[in-house]
Protein backbone atom coordinates (compact mmCIF):
# COMPACT_ATOMS: atom_id res chain seq x y z
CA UNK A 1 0.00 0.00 0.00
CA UNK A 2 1.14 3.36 -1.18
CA UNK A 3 0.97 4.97 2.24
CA UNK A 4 3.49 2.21 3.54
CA UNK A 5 6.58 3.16 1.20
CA UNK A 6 8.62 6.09 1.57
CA UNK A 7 8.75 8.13 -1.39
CA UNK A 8 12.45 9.17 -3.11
CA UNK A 9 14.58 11.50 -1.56
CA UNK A 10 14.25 15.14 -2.94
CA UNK A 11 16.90 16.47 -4.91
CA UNK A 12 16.62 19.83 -4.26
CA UNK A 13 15.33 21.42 -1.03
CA UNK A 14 11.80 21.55 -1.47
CA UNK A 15 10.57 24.33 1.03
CA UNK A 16 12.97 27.55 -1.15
CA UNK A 17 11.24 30.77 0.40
CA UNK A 18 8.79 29.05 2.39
CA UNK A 19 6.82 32.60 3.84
CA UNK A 20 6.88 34.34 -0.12
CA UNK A 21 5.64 31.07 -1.38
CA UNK A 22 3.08 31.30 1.15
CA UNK A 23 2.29 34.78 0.93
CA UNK A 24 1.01 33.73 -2.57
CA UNK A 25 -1.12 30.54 -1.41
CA UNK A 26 -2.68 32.84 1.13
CA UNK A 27 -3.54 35.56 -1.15
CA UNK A 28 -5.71 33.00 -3.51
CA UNK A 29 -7.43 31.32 -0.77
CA UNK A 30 -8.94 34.38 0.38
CA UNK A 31 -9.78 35.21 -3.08
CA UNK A 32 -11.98 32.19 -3.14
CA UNK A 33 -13.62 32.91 0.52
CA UNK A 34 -13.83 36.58 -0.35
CA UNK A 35 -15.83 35.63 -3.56
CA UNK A 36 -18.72 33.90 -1.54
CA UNK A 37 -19.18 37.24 0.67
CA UNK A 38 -18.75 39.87 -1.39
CA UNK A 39 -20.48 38.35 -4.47
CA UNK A 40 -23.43 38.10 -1.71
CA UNK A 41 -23.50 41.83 -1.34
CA UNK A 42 -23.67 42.40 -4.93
CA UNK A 43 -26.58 39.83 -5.71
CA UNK A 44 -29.52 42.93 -5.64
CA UNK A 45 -28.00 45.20 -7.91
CA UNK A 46 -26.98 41.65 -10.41
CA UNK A 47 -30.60 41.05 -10.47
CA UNK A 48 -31.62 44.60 -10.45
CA UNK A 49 -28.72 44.80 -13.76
CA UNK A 50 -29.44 41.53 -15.15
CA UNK A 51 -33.15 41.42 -14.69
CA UNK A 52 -33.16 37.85 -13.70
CA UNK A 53 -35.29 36.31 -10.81
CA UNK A 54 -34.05 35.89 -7.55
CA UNK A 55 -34.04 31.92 -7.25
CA UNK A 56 -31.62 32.29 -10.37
CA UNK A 57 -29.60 34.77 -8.97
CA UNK A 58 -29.18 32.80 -5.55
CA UNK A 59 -28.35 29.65 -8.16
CA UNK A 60 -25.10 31.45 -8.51
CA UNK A 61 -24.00 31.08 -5.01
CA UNK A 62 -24.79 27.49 -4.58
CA UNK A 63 -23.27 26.29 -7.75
CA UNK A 64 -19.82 28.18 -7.03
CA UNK A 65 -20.32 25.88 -3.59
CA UNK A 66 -21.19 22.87 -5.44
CA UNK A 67 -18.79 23.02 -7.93
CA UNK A 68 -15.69 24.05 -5.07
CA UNK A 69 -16.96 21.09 -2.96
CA UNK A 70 -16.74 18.68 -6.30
CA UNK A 71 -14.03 19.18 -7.30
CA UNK A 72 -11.81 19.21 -3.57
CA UNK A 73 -11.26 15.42 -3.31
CA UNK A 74 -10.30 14.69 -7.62
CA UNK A 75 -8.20 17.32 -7.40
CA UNK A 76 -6.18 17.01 -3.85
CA UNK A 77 -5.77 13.38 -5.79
CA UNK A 78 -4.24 14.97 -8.64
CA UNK A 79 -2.22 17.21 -6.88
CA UNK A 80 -0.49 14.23 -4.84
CA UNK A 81 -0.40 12.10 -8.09
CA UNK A 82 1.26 15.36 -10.84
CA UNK A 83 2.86 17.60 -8.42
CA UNK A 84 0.68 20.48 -6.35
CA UNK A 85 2.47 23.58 -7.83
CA UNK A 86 1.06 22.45 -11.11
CA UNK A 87 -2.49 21.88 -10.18
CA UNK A 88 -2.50 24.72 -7.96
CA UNK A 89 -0.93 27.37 -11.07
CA UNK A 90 -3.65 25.47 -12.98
CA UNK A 91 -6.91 26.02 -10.32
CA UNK A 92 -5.25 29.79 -10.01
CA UNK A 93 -5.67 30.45 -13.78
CA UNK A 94 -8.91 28.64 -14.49
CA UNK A 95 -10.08 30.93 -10.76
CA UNK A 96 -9.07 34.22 -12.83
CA UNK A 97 -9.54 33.54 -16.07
CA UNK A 98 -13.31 32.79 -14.87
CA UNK A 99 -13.55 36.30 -13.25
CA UNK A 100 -12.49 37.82 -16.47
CA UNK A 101 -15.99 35.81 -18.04
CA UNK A 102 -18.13 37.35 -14.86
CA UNK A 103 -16.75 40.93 -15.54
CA UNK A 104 -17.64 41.05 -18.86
CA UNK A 105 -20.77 38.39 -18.91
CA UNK A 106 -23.58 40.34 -21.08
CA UNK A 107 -26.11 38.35 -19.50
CA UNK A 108 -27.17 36.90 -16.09
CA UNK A 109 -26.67 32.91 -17.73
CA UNK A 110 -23.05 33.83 -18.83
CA UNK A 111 -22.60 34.82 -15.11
CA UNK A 112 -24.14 31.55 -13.97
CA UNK A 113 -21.51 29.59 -16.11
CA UNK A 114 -18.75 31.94 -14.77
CA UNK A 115 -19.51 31.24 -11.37
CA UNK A 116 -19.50 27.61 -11.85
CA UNK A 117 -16.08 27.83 -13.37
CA UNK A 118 -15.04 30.01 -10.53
CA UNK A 119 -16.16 27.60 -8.20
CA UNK A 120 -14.24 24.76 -10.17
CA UNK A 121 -10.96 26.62 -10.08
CA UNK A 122 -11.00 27.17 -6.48
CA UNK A 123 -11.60 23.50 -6.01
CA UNK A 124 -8.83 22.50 -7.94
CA UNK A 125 -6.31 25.22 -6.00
CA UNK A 126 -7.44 25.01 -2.42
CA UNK A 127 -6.60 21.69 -1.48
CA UNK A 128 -2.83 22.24 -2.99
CA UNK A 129 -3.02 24.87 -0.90
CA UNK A 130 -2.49 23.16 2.48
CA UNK A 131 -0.72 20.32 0.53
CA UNK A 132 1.97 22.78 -0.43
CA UNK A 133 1.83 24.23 3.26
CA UNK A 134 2.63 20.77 4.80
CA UNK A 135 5.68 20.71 2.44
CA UNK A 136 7.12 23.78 2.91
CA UNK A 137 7.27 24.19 7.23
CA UNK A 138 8.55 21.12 9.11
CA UNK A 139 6.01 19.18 11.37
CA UNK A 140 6.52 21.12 14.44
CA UNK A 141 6.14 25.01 12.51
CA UNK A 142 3.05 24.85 10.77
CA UNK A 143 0.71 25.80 13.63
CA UNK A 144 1.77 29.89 12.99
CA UNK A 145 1.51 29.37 9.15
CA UNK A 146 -1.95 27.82 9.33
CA UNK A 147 -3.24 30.46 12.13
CA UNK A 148 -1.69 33.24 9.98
CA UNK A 149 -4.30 31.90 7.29
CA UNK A 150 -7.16 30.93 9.36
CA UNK A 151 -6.88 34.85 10.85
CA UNK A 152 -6.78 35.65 7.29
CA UNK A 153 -9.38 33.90 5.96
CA UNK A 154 -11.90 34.73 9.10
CA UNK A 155 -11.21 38.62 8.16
CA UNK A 156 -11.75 38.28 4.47
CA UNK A 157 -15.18 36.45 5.52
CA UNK A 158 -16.32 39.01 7.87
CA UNK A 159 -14.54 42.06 5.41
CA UNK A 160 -15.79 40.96 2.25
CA UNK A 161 -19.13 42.52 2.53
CA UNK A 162 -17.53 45.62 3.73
CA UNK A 163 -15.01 46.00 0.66
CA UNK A 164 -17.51 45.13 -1.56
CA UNK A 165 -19.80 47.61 -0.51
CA UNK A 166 -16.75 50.16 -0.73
CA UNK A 167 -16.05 48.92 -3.92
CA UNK A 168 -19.47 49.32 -5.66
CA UNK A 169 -20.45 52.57 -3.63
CA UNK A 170 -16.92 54.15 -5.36
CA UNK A 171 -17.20 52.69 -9.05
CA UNK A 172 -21.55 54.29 -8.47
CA UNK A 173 -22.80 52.64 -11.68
CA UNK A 174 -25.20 50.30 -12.27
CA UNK A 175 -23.14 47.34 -13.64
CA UNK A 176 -20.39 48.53 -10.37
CA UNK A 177 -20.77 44.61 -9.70
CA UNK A 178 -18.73 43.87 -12.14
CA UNK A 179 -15.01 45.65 -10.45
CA UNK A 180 -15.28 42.66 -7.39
CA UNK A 181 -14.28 40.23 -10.21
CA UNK A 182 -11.71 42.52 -11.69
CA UNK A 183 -10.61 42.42 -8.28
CA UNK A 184 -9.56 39.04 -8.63
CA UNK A 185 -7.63 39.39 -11.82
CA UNK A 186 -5.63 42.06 -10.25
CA UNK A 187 -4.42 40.10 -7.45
CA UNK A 188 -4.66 36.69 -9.71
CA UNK A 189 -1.99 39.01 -12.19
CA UNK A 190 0.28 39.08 -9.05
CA UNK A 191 0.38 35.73 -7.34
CA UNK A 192 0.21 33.43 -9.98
CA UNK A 193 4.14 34.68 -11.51
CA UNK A 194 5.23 34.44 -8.03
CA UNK A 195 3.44 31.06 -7.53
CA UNK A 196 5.15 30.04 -10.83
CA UNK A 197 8.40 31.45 -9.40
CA UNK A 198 8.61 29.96 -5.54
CA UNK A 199 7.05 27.20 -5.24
CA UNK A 200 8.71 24.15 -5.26
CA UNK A 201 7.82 20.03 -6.11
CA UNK A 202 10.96 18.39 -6.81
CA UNK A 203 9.20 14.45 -6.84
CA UNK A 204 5.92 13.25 -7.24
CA UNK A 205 3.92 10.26 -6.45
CA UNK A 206 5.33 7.40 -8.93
CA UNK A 207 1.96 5.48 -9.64
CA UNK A 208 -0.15 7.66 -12.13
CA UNK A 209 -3.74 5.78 -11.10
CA UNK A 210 -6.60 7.94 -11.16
CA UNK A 211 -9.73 6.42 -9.67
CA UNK A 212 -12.01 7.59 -12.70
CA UNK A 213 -14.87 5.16 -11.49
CA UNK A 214 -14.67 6.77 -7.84
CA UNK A 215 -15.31 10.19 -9.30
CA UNK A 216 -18.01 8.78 -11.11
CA UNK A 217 -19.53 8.00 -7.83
CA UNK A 218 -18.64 11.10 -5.38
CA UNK A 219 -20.19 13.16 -8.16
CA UNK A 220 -23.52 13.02 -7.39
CA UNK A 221 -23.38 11.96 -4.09
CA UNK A 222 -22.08 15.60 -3.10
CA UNK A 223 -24.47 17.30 -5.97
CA UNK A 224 -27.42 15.70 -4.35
CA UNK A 225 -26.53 16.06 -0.87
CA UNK A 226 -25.69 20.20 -0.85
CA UNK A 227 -27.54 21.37 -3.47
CA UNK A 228 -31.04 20.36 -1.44
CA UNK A 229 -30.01 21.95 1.51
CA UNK A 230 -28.06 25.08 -0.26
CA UNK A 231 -31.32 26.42 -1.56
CA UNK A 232 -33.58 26.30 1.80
CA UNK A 233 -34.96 29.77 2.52
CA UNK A 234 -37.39 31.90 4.15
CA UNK A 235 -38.75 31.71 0.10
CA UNK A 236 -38.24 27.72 -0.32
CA UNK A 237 -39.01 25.96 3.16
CA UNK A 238 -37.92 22.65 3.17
CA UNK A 239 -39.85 20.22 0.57
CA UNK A 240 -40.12 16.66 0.27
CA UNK A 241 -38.34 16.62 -2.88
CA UNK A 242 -35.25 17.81 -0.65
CA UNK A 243 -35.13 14.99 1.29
CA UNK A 244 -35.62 11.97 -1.50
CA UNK A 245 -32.32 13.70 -3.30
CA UNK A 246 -30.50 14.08 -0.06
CA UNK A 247 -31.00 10.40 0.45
CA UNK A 248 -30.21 9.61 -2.84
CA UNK A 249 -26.83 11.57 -2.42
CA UNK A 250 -26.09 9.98 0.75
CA UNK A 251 -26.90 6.23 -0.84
CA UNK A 252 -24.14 7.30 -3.61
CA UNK A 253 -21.65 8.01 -0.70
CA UNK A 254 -22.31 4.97 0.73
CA UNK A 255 -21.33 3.74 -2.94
CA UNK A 256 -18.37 5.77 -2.72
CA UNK A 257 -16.69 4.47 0.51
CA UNK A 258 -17.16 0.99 -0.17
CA UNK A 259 -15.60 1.19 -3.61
CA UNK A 260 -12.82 2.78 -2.20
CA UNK A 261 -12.56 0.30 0.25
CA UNK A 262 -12.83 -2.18 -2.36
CA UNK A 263 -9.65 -0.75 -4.41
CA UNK A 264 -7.53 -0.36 -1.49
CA UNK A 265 -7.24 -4.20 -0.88
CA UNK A 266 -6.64 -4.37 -4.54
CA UNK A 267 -4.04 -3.36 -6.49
CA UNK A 268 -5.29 -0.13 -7.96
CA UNK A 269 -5.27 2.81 -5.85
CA UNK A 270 -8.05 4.81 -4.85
CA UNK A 271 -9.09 8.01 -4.69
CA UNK A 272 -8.82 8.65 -1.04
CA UNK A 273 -7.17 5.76 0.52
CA UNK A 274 -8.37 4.34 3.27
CA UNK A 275 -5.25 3.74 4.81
CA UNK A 276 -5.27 7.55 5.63
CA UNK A 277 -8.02 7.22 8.34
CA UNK A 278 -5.53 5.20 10.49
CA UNK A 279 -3.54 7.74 11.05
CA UNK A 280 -3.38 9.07 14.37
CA UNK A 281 -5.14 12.18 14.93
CA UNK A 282 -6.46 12.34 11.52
CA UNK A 283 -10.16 10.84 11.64
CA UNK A 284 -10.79 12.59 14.99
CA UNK A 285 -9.50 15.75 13.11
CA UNK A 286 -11.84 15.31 10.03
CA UNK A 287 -14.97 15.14 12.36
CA UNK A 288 -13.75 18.45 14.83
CA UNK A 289 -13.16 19.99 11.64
CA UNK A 290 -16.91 19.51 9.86
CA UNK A 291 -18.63 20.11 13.43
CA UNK A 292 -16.96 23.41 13.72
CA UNK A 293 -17.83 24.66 10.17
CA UNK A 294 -21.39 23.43 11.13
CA UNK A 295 -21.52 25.46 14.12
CA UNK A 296 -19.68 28.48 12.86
CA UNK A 297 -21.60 29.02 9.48
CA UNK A 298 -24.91 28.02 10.65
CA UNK A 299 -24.84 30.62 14.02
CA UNK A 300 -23.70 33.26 11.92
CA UNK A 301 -26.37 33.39 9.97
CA UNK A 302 -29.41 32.75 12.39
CA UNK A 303 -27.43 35.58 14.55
CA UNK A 304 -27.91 37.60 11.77
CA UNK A 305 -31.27 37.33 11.05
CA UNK A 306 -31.99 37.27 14.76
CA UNK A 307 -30.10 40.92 15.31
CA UNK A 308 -32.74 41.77 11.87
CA UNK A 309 -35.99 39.65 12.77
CA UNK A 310 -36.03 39.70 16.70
CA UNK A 311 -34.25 42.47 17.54
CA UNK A 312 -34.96 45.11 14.82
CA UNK A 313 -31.66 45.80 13.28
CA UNK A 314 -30.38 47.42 10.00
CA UNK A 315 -28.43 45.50 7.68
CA UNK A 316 -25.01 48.06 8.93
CA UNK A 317 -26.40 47.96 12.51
CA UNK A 318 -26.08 43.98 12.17
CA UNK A 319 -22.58 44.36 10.53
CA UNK A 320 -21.55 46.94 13.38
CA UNK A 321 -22.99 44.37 15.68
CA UNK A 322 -20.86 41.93 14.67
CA UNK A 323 -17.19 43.58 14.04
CA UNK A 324 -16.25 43.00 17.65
CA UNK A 325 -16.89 39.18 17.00
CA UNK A 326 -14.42 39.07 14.18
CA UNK A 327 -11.54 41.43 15.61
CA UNK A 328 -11.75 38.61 18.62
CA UNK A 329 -11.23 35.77 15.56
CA UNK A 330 -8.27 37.62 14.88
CA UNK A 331 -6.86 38.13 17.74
CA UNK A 332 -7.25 34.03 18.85
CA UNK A 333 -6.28 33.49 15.64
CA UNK A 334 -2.64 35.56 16.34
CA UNK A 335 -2.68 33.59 20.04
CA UNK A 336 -2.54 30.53 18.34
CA UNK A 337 0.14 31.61 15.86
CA UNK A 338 2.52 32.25 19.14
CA UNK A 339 1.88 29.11 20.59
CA UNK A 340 3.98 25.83 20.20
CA UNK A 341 2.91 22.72 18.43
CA UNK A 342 2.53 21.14 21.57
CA UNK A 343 0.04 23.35 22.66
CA UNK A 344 -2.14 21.81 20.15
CA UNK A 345 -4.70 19.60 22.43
CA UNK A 346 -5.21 22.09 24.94
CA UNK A 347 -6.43 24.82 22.54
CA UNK A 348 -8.42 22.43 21.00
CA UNK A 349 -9.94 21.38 24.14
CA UNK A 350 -10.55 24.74 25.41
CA UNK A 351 -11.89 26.35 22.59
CA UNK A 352 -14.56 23.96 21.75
CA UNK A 353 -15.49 24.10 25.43
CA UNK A 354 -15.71 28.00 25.12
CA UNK A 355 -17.37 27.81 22.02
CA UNK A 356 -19.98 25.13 23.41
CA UNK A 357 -20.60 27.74 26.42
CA UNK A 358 -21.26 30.38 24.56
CA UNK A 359 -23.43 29.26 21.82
CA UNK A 360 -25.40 27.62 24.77
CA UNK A 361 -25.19 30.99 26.26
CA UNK A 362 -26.32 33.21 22.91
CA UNK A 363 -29.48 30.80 22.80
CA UNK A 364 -30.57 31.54 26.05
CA UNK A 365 -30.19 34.99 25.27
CA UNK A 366 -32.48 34.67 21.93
CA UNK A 367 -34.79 33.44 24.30
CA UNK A 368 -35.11 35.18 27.75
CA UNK A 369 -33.08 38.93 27.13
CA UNK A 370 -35.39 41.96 26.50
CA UNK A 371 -35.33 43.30 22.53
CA UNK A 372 -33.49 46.28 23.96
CA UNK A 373 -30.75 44.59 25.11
CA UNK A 374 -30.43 41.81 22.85
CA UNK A 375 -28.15 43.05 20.47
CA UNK A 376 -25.39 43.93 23.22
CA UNK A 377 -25.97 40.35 25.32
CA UNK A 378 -25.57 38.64 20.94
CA UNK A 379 -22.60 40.82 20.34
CA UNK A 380 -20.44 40.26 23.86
CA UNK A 381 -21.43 36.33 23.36
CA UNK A 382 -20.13 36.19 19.83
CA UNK A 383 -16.80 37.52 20.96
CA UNK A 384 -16.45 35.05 23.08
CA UNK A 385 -17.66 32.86 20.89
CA UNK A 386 -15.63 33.55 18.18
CA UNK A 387 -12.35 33.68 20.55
CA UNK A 388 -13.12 30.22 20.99
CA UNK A 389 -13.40 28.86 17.96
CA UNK A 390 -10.56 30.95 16.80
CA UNK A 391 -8.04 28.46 19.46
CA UNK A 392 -9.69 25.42 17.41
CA UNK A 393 -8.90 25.89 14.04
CA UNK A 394 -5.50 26.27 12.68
CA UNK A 395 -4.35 23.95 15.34
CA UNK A 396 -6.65 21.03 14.72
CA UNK A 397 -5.31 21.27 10.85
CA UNK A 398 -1.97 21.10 12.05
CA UNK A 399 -3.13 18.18 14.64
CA UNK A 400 -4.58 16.72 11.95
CA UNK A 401 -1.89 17.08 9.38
CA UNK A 402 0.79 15.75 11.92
CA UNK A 403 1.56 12.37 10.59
CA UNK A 404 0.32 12.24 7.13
CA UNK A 405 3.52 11.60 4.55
CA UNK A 406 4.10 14.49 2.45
CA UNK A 407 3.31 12.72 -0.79
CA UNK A 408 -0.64 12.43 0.56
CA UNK A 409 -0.66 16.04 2.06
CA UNK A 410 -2.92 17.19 -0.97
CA UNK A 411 -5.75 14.98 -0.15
CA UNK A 412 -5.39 15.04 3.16
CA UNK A 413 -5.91 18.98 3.14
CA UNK A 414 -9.02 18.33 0.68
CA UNK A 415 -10.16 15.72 3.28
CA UNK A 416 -10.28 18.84 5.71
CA UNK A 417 -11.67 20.92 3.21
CA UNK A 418 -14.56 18.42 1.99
CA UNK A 419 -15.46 18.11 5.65
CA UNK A 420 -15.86 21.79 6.07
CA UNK A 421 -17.71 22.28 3.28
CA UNK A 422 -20.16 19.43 4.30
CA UNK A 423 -20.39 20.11 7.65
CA UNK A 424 -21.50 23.83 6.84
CA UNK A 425 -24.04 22.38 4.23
CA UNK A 426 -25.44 20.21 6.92
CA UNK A 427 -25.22 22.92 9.17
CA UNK A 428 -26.98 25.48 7.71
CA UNK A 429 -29.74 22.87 6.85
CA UNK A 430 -30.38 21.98 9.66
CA UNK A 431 -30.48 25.28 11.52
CA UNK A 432 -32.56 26.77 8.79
CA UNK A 433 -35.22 23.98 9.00
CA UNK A 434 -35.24 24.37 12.80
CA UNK A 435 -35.39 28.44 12.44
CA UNK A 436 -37.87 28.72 10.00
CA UNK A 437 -40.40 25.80 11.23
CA UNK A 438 -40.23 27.37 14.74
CA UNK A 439 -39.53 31.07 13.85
CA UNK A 440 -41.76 33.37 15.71
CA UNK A 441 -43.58 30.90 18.42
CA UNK A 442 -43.20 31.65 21.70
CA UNK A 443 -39.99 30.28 24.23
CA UNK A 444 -41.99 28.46 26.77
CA UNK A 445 -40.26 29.63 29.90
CA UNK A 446 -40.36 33.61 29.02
CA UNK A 447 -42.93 33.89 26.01
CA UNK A 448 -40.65 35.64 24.12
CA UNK A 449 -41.34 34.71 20.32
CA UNK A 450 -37.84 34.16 19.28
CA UNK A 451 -38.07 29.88 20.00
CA UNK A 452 -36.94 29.16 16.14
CA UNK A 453 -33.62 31.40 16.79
CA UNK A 454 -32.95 29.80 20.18
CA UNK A 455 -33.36 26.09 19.64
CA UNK A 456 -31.29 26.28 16.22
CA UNK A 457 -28.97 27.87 18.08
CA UNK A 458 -28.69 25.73 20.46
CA UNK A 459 -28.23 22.79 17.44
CA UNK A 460 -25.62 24.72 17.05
CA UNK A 461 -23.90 24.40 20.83
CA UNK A 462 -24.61 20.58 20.39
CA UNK A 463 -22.47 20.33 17.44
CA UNK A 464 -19.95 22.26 19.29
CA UNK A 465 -20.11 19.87 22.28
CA UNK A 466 -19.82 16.86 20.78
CA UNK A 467 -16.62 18.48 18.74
CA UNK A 468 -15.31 18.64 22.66
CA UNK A 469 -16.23 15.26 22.96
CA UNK A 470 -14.60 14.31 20.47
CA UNK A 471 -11.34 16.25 21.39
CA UNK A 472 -11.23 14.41 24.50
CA UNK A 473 -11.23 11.30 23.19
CA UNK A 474 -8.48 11.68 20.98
CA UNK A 475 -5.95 13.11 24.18
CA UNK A 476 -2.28 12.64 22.95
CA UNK A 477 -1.44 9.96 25.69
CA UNK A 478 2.17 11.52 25.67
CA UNK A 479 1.17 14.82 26.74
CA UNK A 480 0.15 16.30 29.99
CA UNK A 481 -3.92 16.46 30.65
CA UNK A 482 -5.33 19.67 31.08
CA UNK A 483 -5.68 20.24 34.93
């Protein structure tokens, strides 16, 4: 089995400038994340330019997702199997050459098809991303590079709407939508020379297999399981319709694994082999890793539409509301970045129990704090809430990360990746059916009708718990407990 050999011995040192070379994987991740927020912002004024309705319009957020989540695993394959700094150069082109189509689409369809070539390309990089990462910083230095990204990547999130409001409020036309995506060439026209330039692969893996039939299979077993639960709204409540594809999807997973399975005792290998889920640390990872994007995405957004529905907000009042919240991501985010390796379990630990206290803690508040002072009690528990989760990230990739050879580090990162992007699926779903079935009933034990907001909320402290739980159980047996 592939993950039992040792691959050859590089001939020339394979990390070069390790912090330009990531300098330029940093700057395309966040132009992937920042082109799900700000490409929210901008959705009125496409459908007020394009005249298009807004169930198409919202079609072009959920197919960049379905099309980013596709392509993760295939890709973080290819990557181990060509070499990463050409799959990632060729993800970064197809990424910009894609926001060249949506600048100049002439219609709304054209911007559809963009998207979902967007979406594609940031598939393909992302998961060389972290590969590349794992190659360039030893084991016991990658905690500061990956909280250096997750800070990053949590302040392009919570930014994006911000710049892209800038953005469109200075360009003051109607078609201003159209300067976020020349955004991305600019930057795109920058890091992909110096991509070209430091990164990189001196050997790759030697067997050239490519599970075609196992693509064949994930395929619509991720199509069918996200795209259900990426179009619930207050507009499209869930539907039975939902729930047969959703099945379906999760029938072709099923389909999926065992194949996999299948090949690895073979002689061909698979797409993501199995072999990889023995690996200390790295299963336990995987799961901490999906509940946390479950939690995170799906309490941002019924916090949002709680500071909006329950507690009378603005759309910038919300925003305002919830800068604090990010700056504390940051901040935990820089924390981490100090912090040895070693430090690893305990910030896991702790920050899924903070995280698990306070999203417990923001639900109670949906349901017992007066309107007046709702927004202050939201925005003093999402700090902490967000300082929390900050701890858990980057070091649970690097926890995760710890022991996989270098020559599977591609598709181990689009393991983490796939995850997240399910988990937040999943998450959202389910928060979202639980929000909008229960909405504006009354909380028993105050009357207050906010009980949709509190008990998805507190879906989301379950998630967060059982993330602890799962922490716990995986304690590195060579390292103190936490006292």
């Amino acid at each position: 089995m592939l993950l039992e050999t040792t691959p050859p011995a590089a001939e020339t040192d394979p990390r070069g400038r390790p912090w330009i070379t990531f300098s330029a994987l940093v700057a395309m991740a966040a132009l992937t994340i920042l082109d799900v927020s700000k490409v929210g912002v901008a959705l009125p004024a496409i459908q007020q330019s394009t005249g298009r309705s807004e169930s198409a319009i919202q079609f072009m957020l959920v197919g960049y997702t379905i099309a980013y989540a596709l392509l993760l695993l295939p890709s973080g394959r290819l990557g181990d199997v060509i070499d990463r700094k050409r799959v990632f150069l060729f993800g970064a082109c197809i990424f910009v050459g894609a926001s060249v189509l949506c600048a100049l689409s002439p219609s709304a369809s054209w911007l559809v098809v963009g998207r979902l070539v967007q979406g594609a390309g940031a598939g393909v990089l992302m998961p060389q991303v972290l590969g590349i990462i794992q190659r360039i910083f030893p084991a016991g230095r990658r905690t500061k590079p990956l909280a250096i990204l997750a800070a990053i990547l949590a302040a392009t999130s919570t930014f994006g709407p911000v710049i892209a409001g800038t953005v469109m409020q200075l360009v003051g036309t109607p078609d201003s939508w159209r300067a976020l995506f020349w955004i991305n060439v600019g930057v795109g026209a920058i890091v992909v020379p110096l991509a070209w330039r430091f990164i990189r692969e001196p050997y790759s893996e030697k067997r050239r297999g490519f599970d075609l039939a196992g693509v064949a299979l994930l395929t619509p077993a991720v199509v069918l399981t996200i795209f259900p639960l990426s179009t619930i709204s207050s507009t499209s409540a869930p539907a039975p319709w939902m729930l047969a594809a959703t099945a379906v999807g999760l029938c072709f997973g099923v389909l999926f694994v065992r194949h996999e399975m299948k090949l690895a005792r073979g002689t061909t290998q698979p797409l993501v082999d199995p072999l990889l889920f023995a690996i200390r640390h790295f299963p336990s990872g995987l799961v901490i890793s999906g509940l946390a994007y479950a939690a995170g995405t799906a309490s941002a957004l019924v916090v949002t539409l709680s500071l909006q529905q329950a507690a009378g907000q603005s759309a910038l009042q919300t925003a305002l509301w919830m800068l604090p919240a990010a700056a504390a991501a940051v901040t935990g985010s820089w924390i981490t970045s100090r912090l040895p390796q070693a430090t690893s379990y305990r910030l896991i630990a702790v920050g899924t129990g903070i995280g698990a206290v306070a999203l417990l803690s923001i639900s109670l508040a949906l349901g017992s704090v007066p309107q007046k002072w709702l927004p202050l009690a939201l925005c003093l528990l999402l700090v902490v809430n967000s300082f929390g989760s900050s701890l858990v990230g980057a070091p649970n990739q690097a926890r995760t990360l710890l022991e996989v050879p270098d020559f599977r580090s591609s598709i181990a990162g689009s393991l983490i990746q796939f995850s997240q992007r399910i988990g937040s699926a999943i998450g959202l779903a389910l928060a979202l059916i639980i929000y909008y079935v229960f909405e504006f009933n009354p909380v028993p034990w105050t009357g207050r009708p906010t009980l949709g907001p509190t008990l998805a909320i507190a879906l989301t402290a379950a998630f967060t718990a059982t993330s602890l739980i799962v922490a716990l159980a995986d304690r590195d047996r060579r390292a103190p407990a936490l006292r």
